[in-house]
Protein backbone atom coordinates (compact mmCIF):
# COMPACT_ATOMS: atom_id res chain seq x y z
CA UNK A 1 57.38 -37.97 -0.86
CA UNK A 2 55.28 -37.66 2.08
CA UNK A 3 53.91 -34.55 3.58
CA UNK A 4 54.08 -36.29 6.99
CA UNK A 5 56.76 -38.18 8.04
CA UNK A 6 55.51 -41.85 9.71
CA UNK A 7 58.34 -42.87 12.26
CA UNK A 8 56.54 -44.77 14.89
CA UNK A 9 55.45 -48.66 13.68
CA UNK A 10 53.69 -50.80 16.18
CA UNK A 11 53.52 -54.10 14.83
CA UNK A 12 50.95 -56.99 16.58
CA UNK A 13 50.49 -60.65 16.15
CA UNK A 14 49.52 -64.11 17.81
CA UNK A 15 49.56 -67.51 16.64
CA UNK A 16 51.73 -67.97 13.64
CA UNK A 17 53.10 -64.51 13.87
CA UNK A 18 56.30 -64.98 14.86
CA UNK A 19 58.10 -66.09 11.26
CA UNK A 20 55.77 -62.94 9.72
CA UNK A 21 57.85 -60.45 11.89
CA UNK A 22 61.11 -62.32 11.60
CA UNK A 23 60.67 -61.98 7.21
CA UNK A 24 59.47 -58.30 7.78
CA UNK A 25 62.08 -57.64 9.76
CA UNK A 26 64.65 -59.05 7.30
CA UNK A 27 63.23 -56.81 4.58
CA UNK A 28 64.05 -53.69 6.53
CA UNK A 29 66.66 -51.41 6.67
CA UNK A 30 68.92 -51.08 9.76
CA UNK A 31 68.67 -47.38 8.31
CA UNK A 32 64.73 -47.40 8.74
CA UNK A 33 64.20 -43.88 9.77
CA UNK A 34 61.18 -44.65 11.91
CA UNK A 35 61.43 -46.99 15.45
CA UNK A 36 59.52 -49.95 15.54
CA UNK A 37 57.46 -51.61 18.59
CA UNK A 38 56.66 -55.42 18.21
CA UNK A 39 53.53 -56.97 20.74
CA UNK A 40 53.63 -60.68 20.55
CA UNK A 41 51.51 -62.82 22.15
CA UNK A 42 53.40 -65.94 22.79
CA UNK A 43 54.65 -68.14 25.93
CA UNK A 44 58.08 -68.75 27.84
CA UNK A 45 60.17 -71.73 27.89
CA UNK A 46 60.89 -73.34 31.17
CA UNK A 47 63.77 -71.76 32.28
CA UNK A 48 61.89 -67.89 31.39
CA UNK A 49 64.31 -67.60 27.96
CA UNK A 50 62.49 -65.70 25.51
CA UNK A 51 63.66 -67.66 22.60
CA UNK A 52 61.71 -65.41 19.86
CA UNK A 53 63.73 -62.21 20.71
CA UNK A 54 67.09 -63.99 20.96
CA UNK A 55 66.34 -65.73 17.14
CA UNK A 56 64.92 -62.36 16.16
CA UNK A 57 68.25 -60.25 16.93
CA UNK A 58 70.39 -62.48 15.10
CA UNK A 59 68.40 -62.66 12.50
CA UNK A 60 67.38 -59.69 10.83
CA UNK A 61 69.08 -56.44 9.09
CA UNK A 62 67.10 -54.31 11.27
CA UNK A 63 68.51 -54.47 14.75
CA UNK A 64 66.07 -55.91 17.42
CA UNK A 65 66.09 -56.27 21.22
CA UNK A 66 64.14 -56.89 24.63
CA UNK A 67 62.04 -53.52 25.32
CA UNK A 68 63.54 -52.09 28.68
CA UNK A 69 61.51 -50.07 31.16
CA UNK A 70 62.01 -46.30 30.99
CA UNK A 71 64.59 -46.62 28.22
CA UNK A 72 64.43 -43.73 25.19
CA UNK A 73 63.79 -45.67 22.14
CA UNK A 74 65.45 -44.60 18.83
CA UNK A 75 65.07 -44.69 15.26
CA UNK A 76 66.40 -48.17 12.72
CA UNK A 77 65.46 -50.45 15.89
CA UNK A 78 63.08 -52.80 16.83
CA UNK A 79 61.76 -53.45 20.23
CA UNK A 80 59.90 -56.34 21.47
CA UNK A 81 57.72 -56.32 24.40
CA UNK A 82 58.67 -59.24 27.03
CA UNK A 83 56.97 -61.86 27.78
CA UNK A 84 54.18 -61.13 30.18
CA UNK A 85 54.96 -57.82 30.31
CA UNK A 86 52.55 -54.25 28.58
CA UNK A 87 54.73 -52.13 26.37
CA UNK A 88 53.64 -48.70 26.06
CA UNK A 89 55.15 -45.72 24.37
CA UNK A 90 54.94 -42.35 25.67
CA UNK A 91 57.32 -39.06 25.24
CA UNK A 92 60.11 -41.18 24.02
CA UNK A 93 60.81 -43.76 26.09
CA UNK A 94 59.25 -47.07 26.76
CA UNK A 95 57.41 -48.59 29.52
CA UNK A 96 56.87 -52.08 30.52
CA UNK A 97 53.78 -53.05 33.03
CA UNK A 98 52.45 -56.20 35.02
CA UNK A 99 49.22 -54.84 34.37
CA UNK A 100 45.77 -57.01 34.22
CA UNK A 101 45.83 -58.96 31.51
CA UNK A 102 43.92 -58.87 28.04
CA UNK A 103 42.32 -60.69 26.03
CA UNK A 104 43.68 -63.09 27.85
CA UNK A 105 47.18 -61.62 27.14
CA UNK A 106 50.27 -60.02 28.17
CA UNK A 107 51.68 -58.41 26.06
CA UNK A 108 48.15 -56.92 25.07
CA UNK A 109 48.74 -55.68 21.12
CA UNK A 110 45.96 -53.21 22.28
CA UNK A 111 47.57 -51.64 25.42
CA UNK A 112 50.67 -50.99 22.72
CA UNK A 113 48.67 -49.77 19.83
CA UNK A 114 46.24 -47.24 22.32
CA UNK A 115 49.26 -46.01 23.79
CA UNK A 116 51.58 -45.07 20.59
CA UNK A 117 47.70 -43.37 19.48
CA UNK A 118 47.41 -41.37 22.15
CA UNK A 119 51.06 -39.97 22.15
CA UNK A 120 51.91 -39.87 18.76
CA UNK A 121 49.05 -39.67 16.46
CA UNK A 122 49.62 -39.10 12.58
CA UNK A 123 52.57 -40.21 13.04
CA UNK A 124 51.97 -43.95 13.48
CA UNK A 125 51.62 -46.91 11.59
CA UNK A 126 49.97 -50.09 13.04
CA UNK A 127 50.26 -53.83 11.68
CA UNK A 128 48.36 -56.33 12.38
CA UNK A 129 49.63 -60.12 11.51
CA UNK A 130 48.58 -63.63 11.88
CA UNK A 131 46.38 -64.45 14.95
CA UNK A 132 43.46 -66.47 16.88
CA UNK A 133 41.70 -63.70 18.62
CA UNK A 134 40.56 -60.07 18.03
CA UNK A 135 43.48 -58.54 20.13
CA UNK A 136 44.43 -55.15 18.04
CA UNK A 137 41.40 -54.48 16.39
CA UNK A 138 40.33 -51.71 19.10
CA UNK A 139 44.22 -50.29 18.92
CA UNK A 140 44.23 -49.99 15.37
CA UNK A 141 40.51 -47.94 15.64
CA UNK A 142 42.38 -45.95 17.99
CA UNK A 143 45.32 -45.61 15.57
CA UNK A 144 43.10 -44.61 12.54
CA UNK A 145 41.22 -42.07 15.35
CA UNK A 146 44.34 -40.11 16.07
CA UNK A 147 45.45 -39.77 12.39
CA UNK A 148 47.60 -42.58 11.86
CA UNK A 149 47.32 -45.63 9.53
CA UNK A 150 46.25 -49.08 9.79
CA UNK A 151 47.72 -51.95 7.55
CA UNK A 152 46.67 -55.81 7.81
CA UNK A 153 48.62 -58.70 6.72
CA UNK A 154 46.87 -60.67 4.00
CA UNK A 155 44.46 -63.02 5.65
CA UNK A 156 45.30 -65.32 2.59
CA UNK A 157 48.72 -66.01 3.52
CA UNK A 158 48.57 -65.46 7.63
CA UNK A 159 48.52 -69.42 9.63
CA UNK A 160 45.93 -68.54 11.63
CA UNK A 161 43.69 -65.19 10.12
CA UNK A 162 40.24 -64.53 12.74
CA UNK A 163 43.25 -61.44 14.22
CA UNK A 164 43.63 -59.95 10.84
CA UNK A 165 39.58 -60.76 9.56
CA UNK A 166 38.34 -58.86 12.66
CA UNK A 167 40.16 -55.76 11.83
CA UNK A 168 39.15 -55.82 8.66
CA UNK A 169 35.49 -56.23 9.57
CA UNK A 170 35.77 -53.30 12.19
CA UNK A 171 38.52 -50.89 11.52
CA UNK A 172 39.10 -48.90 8.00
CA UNK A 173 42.17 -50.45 7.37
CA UNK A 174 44.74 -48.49 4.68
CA UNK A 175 45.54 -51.70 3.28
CA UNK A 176 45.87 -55.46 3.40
CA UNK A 177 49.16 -56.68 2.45
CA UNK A 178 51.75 -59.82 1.90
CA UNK A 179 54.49 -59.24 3.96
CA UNK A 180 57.13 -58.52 2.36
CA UNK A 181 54.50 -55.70 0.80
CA UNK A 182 53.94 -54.37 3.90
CA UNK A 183 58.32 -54.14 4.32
CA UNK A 184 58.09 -52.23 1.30
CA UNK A 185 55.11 -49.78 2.72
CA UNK A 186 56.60 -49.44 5.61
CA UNK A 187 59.78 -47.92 4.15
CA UNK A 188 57.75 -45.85 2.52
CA UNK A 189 55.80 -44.16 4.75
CA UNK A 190 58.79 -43.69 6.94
CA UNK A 191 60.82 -41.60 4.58
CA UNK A 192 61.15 -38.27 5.20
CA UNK A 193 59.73 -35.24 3.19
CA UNK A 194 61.83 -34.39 0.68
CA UNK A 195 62.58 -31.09 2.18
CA UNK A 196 60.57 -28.80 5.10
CA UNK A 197 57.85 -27.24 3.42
CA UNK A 198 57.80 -22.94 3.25
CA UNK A 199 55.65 -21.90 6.43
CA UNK A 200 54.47 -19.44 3.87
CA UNK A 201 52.90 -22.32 2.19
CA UNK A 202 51.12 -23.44 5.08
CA UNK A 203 47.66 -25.03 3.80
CA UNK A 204 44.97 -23.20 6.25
CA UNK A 205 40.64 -23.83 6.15
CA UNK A 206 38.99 -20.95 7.38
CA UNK A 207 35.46 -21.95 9.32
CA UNK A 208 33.04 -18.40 9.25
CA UNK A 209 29.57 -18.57 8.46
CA UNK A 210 29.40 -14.53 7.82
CA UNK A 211 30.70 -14.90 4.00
CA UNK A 212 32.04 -11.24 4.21
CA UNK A 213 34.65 -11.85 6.85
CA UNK A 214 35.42 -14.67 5.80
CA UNK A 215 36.38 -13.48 2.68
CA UNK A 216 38.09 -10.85 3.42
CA UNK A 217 40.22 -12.91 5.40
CA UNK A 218 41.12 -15.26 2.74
CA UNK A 219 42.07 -12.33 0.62
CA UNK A 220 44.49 -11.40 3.97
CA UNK A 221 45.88 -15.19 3.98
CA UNK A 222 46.98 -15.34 0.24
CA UNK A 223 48.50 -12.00 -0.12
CA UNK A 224 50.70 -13.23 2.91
CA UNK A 225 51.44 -16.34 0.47
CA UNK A 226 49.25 -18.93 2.53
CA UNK A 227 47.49 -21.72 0.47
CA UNK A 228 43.84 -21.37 1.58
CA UNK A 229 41.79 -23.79 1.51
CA UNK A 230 38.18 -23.04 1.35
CA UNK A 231 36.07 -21.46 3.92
CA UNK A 232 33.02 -22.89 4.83
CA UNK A 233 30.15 -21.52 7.55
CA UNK A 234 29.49 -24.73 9.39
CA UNK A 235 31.43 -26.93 11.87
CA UNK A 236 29.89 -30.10 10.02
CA UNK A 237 31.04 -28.75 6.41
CA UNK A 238 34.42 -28.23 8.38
CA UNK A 239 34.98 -31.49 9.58
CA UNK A 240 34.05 -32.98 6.39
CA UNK A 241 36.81 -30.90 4.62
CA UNK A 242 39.53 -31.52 7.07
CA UNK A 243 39.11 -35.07 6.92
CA UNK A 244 39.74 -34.53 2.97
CA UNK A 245 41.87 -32.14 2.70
CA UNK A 246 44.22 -32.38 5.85
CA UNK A 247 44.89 -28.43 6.65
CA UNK A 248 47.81 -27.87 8.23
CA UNK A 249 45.87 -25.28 10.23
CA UNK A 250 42.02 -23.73 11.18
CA UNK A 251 40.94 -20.84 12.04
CA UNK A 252 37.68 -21.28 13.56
CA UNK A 253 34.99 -18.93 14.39
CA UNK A 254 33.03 -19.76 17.49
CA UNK A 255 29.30 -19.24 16.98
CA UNK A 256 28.72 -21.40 13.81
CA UNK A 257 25.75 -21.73 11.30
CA UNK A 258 24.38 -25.83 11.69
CA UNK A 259 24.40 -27.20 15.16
CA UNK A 260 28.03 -27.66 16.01
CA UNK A 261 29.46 -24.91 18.03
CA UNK A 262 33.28 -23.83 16.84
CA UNK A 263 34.32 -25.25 20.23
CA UNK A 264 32.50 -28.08 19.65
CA UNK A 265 33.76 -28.34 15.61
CA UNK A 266 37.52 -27.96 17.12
CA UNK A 267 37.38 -30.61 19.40
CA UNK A 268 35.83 -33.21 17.00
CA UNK A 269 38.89 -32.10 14.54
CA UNK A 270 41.55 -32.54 17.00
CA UNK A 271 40.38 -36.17 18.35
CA UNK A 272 40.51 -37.77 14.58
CA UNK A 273 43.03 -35.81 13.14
CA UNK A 274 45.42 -33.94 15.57
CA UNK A 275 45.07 -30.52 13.41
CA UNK A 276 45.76 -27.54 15.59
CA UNK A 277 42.83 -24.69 15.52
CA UNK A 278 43.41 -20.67 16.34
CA UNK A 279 40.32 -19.34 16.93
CA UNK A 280 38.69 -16.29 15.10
CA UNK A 281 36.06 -14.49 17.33
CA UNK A 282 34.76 -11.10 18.62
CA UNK A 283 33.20 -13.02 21.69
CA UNK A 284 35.72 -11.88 24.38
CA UNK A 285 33.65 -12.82 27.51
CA UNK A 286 34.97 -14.96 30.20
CA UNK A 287 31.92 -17.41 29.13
CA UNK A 288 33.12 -17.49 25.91
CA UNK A 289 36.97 -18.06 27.30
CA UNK A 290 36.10 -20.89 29.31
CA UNK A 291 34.62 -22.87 26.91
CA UNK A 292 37.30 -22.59 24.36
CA UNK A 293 39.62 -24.05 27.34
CA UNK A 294 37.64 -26.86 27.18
CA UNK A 295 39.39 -27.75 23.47
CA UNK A 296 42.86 -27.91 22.51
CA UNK A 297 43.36 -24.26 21.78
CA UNK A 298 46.53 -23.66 20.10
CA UNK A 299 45.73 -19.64 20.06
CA UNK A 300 42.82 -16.87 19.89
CA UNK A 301 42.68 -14.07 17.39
CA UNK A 302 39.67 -11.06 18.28
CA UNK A 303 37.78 -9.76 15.86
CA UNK A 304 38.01 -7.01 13.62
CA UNK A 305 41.11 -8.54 12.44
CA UNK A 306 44.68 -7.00 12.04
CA UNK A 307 46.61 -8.85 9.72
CA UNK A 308 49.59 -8.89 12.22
CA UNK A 309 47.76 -10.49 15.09
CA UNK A 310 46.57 -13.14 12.31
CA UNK A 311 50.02 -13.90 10.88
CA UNK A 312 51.55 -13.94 14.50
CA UNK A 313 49.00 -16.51 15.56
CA UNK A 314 49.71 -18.69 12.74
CA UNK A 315 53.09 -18.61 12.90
CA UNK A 316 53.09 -19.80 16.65
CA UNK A 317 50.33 -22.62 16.11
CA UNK A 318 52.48 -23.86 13.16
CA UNK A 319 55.46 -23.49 15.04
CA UNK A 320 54.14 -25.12 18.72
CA UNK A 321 52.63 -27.89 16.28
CA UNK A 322 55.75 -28.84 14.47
CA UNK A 323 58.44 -29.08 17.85
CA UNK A 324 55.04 -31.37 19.55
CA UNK A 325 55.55 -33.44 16.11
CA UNK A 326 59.55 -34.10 16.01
């Protein structure tokens, strides 16, 4: 099962998109445990109808509807963005804007994907379908940026593919896809874990570059039954390991070996991957304070270490980490 559950799907397309979503949609559950958020570029008839939405909803298992402004969205639904209207995403509801245009568009698969990014992070899943222009390729970079995954429909079988070729030319993309495949992903990655993990099982890195402390203090972490890691003494060796490894937590001195400072280090692991750092430090100074309120600081342990402050920090990171992530 997976480790992290993937309930927000923002799904994008253009020309020849609009019988791609209606199949996906017919492959999915109306128990999908995730919410789904559909950006279509596409025009009005004459009398302002929007005639996809209407077919969609009585056409699919999953349920499907007109996005409403300021309305809390909910899981084993589908929302589609008006026509020339934004949808964003933010803290559980929806939002609709009259915003500029682009790429020549609105809806703007972009302003839908950058949004859902920036709130919910690992937690989404972007798609990308059939299209003439390179709307979504910058919202799925933004997707992959905060943590989240990026899947393309097969150019192979799209009507129109230059939307799903430029994201594969410019974005890491987790995979490329016929659609019913991606249905069958998407349930996938939406499933919840099998069961909450043990905080005591909490996976932790440890960034120290004096090899005696930081030592010691994985001897500390695994007698109180946490799964370290590694340690490593730069903030270059610790980004590199986070991005492999996915800690569920680091604790991160401030004055590094290599050129990154831990401030620095932290920042650069919370803006690809959303992983919450404590730091580790005997620098108490208000210098030294200021700067670490220039990252997102989810707690601050002194140095020399009691293994009470430690576990206390933990827990709360953990703990303020997994109520921002429901």
């Amino acid at each position: 099962m997976n480790p992290l559950q993937r309930d927000i799907i923002v799904l994008g397309g253009s020309a020849g998109a609009a019988r791609s979503v209606q199949t996906l949609l017919q492959h999915l559950p109306p128990t999908l445990p995730a919410a789904l958020f559909i950006s279509l570029h596409r025009g009005s008839t004459p009398d302002g109808l929007d005639t996809f939405t209407d077919r969609l909803a009585g056409s699919t298992r999953l349920p499907a509807g007109s996005a409403q402004d300021e309305q809390r969205f909910r899981t084993g639904y589908a929302y589609v963005a008006p026509f020339d209207q934004h949808l964003l995403i933010e803290n559980g509801i929806m939002r609709l804007e009259r915003s500029p245009m682009e790429h020549h568009a609105r809806p703007c698969i972009d302003v839908l994907f950058k949004s859902a990014a920036a709130t919910y992070g690992r937690r989404v899943i972007g798609v990308l379908l059939s299209g003439m222009s390179s709307d979504g390729s910058a919202g799925l970079w933004h997707i992959k940026k905060r943590g989240g995954l990026a899947i393309v429909q097969d150019p192979e079988e799209t009507v129109f593919r230059a939307m799903p070729d430029n994201a594969i030319a410019s974005v890491s993309v987790d995979g490329v896809l016929a659609i019913e495949d991606i249905a069958s992903r998407l349930i996938d990655l939406s499933a919840p874990p099998a069961a909450p993990e043990s905080r005591a099982s909490s996976r932790i890195l440890i960034v120290e570059d004096e090899s005696v402390i930081a030592t010691g203090l994985q001897r500390s972490l695994t007698k109180m039954a946490y799964d370290v890691i590694d340690w490593v003494p730069t903030g270059e060796a610790a980004i590199e390991l986070a991005e492999q490894e996915r800690p569920d937590l680091v604790l991160m001195d401030i004055h590094l070996a290599g050129a990154l400072s831990g401030v620095d280090t932290a920042r650069r692991i919370w803006e690809r991957l959303q992983i919450p750092v404590v730091y580790c430090t005997a620098h108490t100074d208000l210098e030294t304070l200021a700067a670490v309120q220039t990252s997102e600081s989810y707690g601050y342990v002194a140095k020399p270490f009691q293994s009470g402050a430690v576990r206390a920090a933990i827990e709360l990171a953990l703990a303020r980490r997994e109520r921002e992530l429901r």
